[in-house]
PDB file of N, CA and C in Angstrom:
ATOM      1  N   UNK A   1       0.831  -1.190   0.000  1.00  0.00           N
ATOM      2  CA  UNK A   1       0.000   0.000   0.000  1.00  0.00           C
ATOM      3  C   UNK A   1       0.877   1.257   0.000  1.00  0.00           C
ATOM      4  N   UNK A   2       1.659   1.404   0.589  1.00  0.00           N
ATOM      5  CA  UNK A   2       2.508   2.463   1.202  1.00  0.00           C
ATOM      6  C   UNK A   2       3.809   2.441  -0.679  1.00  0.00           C
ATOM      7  N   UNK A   3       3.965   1.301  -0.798  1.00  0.00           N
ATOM      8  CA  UNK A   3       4.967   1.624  -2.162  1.00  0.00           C
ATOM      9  C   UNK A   3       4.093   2.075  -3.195  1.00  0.00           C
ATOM     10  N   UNK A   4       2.813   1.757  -3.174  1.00  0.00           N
ATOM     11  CA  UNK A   4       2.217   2.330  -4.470  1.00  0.00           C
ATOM     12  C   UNK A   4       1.764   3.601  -4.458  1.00  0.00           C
ATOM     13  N   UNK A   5       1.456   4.388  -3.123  1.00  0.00           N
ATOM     14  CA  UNK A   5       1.198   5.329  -2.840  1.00  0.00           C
ATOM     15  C   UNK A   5       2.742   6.377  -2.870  1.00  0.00           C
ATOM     16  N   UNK A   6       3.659   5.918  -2.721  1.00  0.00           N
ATOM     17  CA  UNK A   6       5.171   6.403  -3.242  1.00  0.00           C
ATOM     18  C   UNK A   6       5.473   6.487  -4.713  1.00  0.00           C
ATOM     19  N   UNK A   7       5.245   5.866  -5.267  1.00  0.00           N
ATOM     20  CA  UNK A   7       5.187   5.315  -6.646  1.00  0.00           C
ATOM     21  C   UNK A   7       4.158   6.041  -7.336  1.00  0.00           C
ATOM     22  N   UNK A   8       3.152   6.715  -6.738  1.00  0.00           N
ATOM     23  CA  UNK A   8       2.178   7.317  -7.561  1.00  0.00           C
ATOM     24  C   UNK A   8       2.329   8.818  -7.246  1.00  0.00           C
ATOM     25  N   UNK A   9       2.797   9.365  -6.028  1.00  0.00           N
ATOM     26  CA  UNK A   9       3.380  10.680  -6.233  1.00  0.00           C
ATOM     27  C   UNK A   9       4.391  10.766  -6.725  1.00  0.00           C
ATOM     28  N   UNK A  10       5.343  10.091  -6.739  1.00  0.00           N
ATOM     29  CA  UNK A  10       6.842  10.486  -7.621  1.00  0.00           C
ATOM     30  C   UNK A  10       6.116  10.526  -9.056  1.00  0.00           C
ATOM     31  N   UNK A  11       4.928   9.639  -9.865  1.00  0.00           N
ATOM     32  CA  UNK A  11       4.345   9.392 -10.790  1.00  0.00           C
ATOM     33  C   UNK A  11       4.026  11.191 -11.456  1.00  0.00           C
ATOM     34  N   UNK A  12       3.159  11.542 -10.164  1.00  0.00           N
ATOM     35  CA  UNK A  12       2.186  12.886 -10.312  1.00  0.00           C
ATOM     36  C   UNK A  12       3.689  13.997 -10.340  1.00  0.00           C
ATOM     37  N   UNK A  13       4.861  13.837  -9.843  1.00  0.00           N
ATOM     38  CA  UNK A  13       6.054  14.809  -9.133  1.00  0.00           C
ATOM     39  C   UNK A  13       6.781  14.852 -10.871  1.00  0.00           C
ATOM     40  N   UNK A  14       6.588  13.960 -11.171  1.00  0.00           N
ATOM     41  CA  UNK A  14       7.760  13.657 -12.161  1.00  0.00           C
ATOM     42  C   UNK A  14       6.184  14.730 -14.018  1.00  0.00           C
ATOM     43  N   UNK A  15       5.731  14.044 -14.008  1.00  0.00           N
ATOM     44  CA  UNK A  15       4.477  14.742 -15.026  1.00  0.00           C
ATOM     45  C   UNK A  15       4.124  15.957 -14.401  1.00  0.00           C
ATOM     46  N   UNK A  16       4.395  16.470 -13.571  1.00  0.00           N
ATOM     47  CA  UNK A  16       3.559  17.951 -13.500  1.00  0.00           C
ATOM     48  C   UNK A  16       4.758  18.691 -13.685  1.00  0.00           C
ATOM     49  N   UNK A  17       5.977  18.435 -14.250  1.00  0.00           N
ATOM     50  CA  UNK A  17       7.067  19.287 -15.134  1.00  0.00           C
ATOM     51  C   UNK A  17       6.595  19.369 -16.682  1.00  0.00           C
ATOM     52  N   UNK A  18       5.724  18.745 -17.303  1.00  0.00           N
ATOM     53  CA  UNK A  18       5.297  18.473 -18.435  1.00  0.00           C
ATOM     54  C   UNK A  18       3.897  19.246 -19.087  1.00  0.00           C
ATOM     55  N   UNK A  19       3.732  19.989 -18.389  1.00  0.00           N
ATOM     56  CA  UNK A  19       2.699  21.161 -18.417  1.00  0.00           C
ATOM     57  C   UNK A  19       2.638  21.400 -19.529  1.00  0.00           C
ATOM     58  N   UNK A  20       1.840  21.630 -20.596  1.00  0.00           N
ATOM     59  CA  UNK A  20       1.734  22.940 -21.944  1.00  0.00           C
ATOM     60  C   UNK A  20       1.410  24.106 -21.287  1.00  0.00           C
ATOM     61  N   UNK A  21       2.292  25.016 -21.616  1.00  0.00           N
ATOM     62  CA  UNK A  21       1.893  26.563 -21.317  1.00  0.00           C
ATOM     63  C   UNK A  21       1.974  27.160 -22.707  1.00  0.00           C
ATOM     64  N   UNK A  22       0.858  27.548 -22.767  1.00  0.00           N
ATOM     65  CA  UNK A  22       0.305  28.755 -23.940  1.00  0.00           C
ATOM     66  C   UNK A  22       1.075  29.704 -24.019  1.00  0.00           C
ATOM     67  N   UNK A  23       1.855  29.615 -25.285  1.00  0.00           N
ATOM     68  CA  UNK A  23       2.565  31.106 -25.368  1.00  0.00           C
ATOM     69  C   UNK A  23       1.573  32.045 -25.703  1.00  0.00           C
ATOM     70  N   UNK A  24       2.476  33.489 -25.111  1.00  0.00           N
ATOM     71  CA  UNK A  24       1.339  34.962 -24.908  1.00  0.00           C
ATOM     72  C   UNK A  24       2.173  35.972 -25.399  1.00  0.00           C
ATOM     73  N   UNK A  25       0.964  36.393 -26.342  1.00  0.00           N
ATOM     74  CA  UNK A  25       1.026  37.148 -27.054  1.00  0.00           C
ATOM     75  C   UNK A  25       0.776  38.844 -26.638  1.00  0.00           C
ATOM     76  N   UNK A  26       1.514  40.082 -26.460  1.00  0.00           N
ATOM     77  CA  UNK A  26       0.689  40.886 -26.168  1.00  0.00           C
ATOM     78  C   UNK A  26       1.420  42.450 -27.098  1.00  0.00           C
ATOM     79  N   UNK A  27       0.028  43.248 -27.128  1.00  0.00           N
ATOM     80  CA  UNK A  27       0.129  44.029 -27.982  1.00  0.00           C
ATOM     81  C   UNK A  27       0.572  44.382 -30.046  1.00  0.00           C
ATOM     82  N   UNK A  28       1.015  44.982 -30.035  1.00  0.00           N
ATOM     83  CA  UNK A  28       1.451  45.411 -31.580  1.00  0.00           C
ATOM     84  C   UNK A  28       2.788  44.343 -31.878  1.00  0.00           C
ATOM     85  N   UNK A  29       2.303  43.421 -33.294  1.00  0.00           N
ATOM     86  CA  UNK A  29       3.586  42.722 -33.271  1.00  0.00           C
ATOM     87  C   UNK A  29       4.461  43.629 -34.509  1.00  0.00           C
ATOM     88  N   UNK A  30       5.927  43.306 -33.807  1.00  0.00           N
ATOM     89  CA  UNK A  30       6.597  44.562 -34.333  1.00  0.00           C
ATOM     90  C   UNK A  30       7.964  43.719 -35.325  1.00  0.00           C
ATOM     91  N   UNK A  31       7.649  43.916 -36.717  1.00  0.00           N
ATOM     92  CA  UNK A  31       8.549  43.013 -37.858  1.00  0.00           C
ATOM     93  C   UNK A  31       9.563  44.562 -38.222  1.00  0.00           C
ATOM     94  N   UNK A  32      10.809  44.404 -38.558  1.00  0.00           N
ATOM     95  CA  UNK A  32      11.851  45.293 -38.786  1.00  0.00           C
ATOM     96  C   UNK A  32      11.389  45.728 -40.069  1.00  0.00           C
ATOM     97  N   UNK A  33      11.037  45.003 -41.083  1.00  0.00           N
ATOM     98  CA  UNK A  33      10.090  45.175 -42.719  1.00  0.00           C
ATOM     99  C   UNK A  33       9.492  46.569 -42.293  1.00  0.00           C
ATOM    100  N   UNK A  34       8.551  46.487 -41.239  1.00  0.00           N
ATOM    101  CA  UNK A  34       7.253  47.615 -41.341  1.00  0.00           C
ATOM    102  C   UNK A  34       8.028  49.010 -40.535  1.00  0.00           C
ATOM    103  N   UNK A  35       8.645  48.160 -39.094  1.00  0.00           N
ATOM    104  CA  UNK A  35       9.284  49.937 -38.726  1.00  0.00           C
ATOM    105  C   UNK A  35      10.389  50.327 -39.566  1.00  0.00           C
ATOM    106  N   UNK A  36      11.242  49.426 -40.059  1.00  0.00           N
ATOM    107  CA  UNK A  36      12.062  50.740 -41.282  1.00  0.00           C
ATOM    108  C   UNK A  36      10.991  51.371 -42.175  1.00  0.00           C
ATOM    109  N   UNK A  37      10.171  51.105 -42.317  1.00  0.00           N
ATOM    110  CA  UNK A  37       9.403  51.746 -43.771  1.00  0.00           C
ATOM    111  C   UNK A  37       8.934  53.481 -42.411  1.00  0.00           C
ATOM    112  N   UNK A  38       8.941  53.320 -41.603  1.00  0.00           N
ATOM    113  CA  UNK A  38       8.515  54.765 -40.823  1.00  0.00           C
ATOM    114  C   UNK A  38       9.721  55.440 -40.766  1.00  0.00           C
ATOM    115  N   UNK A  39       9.217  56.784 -41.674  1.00  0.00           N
ATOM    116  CA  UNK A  39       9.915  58.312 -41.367  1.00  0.00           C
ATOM    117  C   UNK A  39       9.411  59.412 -40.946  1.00  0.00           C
ATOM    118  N   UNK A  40      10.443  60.094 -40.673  1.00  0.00           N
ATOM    119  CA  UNK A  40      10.088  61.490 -40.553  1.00  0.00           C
ATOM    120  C   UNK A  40       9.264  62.156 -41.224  1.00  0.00           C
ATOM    121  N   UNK A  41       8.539  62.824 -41.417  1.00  0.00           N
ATOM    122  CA  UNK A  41       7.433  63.285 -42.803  1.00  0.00           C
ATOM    123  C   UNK A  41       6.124  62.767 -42.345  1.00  0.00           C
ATOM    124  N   UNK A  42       6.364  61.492 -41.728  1.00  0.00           N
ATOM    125  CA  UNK A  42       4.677  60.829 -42.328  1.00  0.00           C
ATOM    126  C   UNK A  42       3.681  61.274 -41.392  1.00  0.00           C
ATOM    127  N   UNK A  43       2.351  61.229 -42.175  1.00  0.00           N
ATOM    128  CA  UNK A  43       1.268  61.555 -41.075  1.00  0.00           C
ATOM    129  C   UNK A  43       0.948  60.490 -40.139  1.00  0.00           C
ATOM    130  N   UNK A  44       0.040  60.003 -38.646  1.00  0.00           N
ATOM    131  CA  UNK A  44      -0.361  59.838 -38.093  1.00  0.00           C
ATOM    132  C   UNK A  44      -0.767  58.556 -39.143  1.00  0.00           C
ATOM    133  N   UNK A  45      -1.903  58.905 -39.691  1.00  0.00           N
ATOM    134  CA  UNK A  45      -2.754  58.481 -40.963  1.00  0.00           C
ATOM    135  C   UNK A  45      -1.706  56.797 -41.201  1.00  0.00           C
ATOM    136  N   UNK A  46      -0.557  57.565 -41.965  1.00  0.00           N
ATOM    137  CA  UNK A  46       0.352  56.663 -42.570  1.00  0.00           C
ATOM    138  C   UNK A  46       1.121  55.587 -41.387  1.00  0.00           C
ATOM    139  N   UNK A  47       1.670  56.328 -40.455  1.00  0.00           N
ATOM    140  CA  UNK A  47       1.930  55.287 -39.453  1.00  0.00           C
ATOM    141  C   UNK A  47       0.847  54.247 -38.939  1.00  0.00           C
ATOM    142  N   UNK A  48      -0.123  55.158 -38.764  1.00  0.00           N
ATOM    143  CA  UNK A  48      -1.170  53.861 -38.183  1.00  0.00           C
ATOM    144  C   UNK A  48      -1.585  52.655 -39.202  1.00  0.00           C
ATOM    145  N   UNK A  49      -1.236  52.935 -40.670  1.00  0.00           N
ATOM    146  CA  UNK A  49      -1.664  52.065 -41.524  1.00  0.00           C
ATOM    147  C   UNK A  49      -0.702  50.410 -41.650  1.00  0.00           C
ATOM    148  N   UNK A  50       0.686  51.588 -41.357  1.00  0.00           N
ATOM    149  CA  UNK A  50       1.690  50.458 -41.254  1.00  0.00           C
ATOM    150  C   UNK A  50       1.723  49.666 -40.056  1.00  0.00           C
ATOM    151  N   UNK A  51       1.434  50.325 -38.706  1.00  0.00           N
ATOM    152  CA  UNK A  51       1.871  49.551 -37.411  1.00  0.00           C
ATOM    153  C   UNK A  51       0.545  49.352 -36.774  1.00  0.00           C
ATOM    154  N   UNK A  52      -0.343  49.961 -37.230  1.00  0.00           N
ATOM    155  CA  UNK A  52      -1.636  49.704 -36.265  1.00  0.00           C
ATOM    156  C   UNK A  52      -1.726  50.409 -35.353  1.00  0.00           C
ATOM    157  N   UNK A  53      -2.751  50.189 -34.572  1.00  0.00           N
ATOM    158  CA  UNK A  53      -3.417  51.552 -33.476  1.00  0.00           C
ATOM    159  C   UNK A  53      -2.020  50.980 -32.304  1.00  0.00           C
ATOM    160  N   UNK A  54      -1.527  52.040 -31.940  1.00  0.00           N
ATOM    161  CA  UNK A  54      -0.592  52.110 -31.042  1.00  0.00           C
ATOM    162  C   UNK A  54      -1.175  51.374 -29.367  1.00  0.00           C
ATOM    163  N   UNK A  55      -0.130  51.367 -28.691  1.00  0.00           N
ATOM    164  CA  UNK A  55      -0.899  50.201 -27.734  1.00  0.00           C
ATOM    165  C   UNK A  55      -1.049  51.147 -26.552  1.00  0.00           C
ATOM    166  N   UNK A  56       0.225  52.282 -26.674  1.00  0.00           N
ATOM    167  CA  UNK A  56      -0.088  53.617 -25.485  1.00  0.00           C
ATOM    168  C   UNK A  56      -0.148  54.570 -26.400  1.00  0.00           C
ATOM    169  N   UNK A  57      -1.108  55.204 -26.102  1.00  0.00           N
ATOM    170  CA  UNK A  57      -1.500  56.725 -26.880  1.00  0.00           C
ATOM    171  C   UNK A  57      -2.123  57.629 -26.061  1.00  0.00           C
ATOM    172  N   UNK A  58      -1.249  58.425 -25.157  1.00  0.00           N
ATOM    173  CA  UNK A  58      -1.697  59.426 -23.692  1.00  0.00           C
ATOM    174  C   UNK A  58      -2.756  59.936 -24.521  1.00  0.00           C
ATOM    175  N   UNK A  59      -4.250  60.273 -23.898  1.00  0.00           N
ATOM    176  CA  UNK A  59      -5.314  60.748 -23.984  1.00  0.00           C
ATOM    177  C   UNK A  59      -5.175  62.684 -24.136  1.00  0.00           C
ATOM    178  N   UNK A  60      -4.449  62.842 -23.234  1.00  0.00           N
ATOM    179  CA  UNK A  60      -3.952  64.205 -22.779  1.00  0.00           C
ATOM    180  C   UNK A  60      -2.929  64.873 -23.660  1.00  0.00           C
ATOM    181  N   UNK A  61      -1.803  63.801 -23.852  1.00  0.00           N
ATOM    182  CA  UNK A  61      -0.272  64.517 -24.506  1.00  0.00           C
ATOM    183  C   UNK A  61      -0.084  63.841 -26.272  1.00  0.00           C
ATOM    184  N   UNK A  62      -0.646  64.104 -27.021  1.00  0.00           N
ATOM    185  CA  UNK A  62      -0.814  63.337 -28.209  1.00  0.00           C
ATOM    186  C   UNK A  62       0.488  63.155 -28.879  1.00  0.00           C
ATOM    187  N   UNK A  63       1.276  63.826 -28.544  1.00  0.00           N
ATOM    188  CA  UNK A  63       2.525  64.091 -29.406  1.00  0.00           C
ATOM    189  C   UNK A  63       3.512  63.043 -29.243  1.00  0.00           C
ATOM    190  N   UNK A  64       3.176  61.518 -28.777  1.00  0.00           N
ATOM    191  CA  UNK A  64       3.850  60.422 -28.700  1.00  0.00           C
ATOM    192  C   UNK A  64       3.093  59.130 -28.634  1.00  0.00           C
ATOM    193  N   UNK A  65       3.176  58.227 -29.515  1.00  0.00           N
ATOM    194  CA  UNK A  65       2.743  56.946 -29.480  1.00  0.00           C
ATOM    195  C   UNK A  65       4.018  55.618 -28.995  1.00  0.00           C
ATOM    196  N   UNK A  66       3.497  54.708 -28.491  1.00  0.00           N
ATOM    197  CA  UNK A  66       4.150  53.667 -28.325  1.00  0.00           C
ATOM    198  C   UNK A  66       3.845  52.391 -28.774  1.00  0.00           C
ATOM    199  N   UNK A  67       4.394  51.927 -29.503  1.00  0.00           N
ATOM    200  CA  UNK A  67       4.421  50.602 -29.976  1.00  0.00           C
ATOM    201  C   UNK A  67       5.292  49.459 -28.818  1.00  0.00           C
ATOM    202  N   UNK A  68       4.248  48.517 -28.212  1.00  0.00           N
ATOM    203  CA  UNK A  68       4.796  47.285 -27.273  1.00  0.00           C
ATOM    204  C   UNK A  68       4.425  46.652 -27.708  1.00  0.00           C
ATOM    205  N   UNK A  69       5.270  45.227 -27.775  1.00  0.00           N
ATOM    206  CA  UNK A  69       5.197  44.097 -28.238  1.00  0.00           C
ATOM    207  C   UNK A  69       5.799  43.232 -27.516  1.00  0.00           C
ATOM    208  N   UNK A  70       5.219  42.250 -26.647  1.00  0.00           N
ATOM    209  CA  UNK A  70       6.013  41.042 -25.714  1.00  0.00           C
ATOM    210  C   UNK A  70       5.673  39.664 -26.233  1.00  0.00           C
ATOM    211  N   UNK A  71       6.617  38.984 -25.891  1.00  0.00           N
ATOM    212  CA  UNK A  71       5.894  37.483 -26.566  1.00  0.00           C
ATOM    213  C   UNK A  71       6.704  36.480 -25.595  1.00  0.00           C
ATOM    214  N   UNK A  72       5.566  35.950 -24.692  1.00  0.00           N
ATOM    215  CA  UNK A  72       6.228  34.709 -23.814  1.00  0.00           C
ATOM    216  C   UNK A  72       6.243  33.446 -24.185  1.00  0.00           C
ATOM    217  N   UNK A  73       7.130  32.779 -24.413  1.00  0.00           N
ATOM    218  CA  UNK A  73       7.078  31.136 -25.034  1.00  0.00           C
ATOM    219  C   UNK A  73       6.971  30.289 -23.935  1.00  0.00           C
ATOM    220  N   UNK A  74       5.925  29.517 -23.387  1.00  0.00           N
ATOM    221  CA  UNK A  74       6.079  28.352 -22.589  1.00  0.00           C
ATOM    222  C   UNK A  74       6.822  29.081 -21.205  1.00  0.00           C
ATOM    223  N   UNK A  75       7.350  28.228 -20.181  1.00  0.00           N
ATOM    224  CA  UNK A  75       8.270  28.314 -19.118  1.00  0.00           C
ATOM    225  C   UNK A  75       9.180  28.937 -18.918  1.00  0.00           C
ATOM    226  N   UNK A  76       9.386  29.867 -20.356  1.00  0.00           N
ATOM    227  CA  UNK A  76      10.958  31.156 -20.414  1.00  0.00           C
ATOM    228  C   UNK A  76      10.693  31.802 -19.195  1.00  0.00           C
ATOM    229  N   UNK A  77      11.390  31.620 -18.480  1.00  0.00           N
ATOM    230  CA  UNK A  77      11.492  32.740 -17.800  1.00  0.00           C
ATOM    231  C   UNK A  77      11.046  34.404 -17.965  1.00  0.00           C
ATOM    232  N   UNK A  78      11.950  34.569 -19.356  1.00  0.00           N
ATOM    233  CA  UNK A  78      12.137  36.136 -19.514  1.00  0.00           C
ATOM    234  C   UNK A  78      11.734  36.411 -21.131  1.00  0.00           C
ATOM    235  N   UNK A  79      10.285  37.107 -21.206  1.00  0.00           N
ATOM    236  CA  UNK A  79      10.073  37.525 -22.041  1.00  0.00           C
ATOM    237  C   UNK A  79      10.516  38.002 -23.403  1.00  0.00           C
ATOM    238  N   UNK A  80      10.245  38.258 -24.207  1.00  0.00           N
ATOM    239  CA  UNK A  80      10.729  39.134 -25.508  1.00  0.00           C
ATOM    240  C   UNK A  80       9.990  40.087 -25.516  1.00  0.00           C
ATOM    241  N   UNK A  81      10.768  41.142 -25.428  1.00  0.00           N
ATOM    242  CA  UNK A  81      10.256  42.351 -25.583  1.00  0.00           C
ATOM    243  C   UNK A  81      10.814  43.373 -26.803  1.00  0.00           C
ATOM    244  N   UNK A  82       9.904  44.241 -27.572  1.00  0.00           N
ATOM    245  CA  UNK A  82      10.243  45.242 -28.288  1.00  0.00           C
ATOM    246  C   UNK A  82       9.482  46.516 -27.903  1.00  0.00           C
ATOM    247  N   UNK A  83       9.933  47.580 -28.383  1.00  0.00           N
ATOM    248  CA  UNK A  83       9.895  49.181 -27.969  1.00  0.00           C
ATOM    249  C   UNK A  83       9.643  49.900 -29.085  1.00  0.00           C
ATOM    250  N   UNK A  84       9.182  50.539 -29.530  1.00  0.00           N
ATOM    251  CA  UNK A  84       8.697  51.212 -30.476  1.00  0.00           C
ATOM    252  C   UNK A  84       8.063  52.856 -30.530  1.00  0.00           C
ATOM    253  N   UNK A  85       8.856  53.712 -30.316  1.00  0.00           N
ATOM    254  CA  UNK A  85       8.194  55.464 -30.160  1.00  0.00           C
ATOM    255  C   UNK A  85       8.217  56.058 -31.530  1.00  0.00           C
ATOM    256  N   UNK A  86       7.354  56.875 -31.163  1.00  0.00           N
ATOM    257  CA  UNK A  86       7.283  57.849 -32.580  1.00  0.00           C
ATOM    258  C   UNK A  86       6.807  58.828 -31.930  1.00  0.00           C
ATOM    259  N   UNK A  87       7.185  60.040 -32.316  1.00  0.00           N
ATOM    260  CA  UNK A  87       7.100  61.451 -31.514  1.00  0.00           C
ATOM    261  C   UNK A  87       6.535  62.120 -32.763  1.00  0.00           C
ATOM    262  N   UNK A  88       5.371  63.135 -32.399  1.00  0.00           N
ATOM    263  CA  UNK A  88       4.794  64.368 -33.526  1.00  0.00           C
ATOM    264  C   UNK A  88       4.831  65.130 -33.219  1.00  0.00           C
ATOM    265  N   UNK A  89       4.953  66.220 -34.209  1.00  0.00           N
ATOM    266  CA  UNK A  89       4.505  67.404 -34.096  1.00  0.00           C
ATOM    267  C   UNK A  89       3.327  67.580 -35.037  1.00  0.00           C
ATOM    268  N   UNK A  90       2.158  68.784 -35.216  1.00  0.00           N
ATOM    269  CA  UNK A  90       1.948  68.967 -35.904  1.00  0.00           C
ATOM    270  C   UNK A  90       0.971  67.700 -37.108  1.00  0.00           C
ATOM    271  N   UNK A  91       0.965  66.487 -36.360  1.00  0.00           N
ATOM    272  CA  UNK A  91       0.350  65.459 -37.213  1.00  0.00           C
ATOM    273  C   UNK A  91       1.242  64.870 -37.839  1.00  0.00           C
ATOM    274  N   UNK A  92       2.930  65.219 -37.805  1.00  0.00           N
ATOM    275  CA  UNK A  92       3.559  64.971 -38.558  1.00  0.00           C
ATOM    276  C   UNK A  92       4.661  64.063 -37.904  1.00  0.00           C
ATOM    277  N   UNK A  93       5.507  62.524 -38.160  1.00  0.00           N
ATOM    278  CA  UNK A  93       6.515  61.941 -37.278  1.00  0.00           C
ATOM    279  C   UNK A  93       7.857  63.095 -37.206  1.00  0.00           C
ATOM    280  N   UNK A  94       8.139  63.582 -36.110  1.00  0.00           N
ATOM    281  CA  UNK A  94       9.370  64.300 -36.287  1.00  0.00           C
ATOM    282  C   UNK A  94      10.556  63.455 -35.335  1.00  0.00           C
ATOM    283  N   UNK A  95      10.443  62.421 -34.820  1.00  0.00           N
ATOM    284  CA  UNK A  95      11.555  61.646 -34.102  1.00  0.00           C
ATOM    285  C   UNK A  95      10.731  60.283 -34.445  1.00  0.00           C
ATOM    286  N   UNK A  96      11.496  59.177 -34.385  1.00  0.00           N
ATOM    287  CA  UNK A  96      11.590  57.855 -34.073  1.00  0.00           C
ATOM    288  C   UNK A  96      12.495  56.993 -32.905  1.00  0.00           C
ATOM    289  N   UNK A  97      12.376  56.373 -32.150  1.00  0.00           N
ATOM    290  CA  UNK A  97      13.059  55.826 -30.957  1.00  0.00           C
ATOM    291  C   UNK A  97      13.155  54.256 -30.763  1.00  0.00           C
ATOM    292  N   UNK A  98      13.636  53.896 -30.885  1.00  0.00           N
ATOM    293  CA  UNK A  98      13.867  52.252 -30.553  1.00  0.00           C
ATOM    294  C   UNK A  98      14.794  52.115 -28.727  1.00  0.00           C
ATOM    295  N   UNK A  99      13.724  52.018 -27.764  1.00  0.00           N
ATOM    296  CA  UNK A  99      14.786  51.750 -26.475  1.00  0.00           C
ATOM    297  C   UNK A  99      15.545  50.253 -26.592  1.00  0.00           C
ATOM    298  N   UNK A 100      16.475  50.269 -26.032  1.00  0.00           N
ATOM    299  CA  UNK A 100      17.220  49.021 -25.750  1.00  0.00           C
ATOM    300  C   UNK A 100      16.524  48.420 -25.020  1.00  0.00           C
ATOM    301  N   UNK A 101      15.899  46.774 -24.532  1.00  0.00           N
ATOM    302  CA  UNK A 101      15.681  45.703 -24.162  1.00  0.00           C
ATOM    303  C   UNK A 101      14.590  44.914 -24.747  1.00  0.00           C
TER     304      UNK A 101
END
């Protein structure tokens, strides 16, 4: 009684490392193709066509959008992350920003 009851948690100890975890997806996915094609010049209009509705867009301070993009695979620890700014003036992109991580 007592070995099979040993034998069946090491059973349950050893399979519950074997989990599927759903990779997660979140926000704007961000391909190098679409942000090189953004410059300086373009309208609002034109960026949003290429990258889509931005994922932070202050209600209050319009003159900066952010493009986030994370993507967790399974048990990684540590995410993938990308960064994505575009600064306006005027309706118009006058900076672009890529942060490091």
């Amino acid at each position: 009684m007592k070995l099979s009851l040993i034998v069946t948690a090491c059973a349950i100890s050893l399979l519950s490392g074997c989990i599927y975890r759903m990779p997660i997806q979140q926000g704007n996915f961000l391909e190098d193709k679409d942000l090189n094609q953004v410059q300086v010049g373009m309208s609002r209009t034109q960026v949003r066509y290429l990258l889509g509705t931005p994922m932070v867009a202050d209600p209050f301070e319009n003159t900066r959008w952010d493009y986030v993009y994370t993507f967790k695979q399974g048990a990684v620890s540590r995410a993938n992350r990308r960064h994505f700014i575009v600064y306006f003036a005027d309706d118009k992109v006058v900076r672009l920003e890529r942060p490091a991580g």
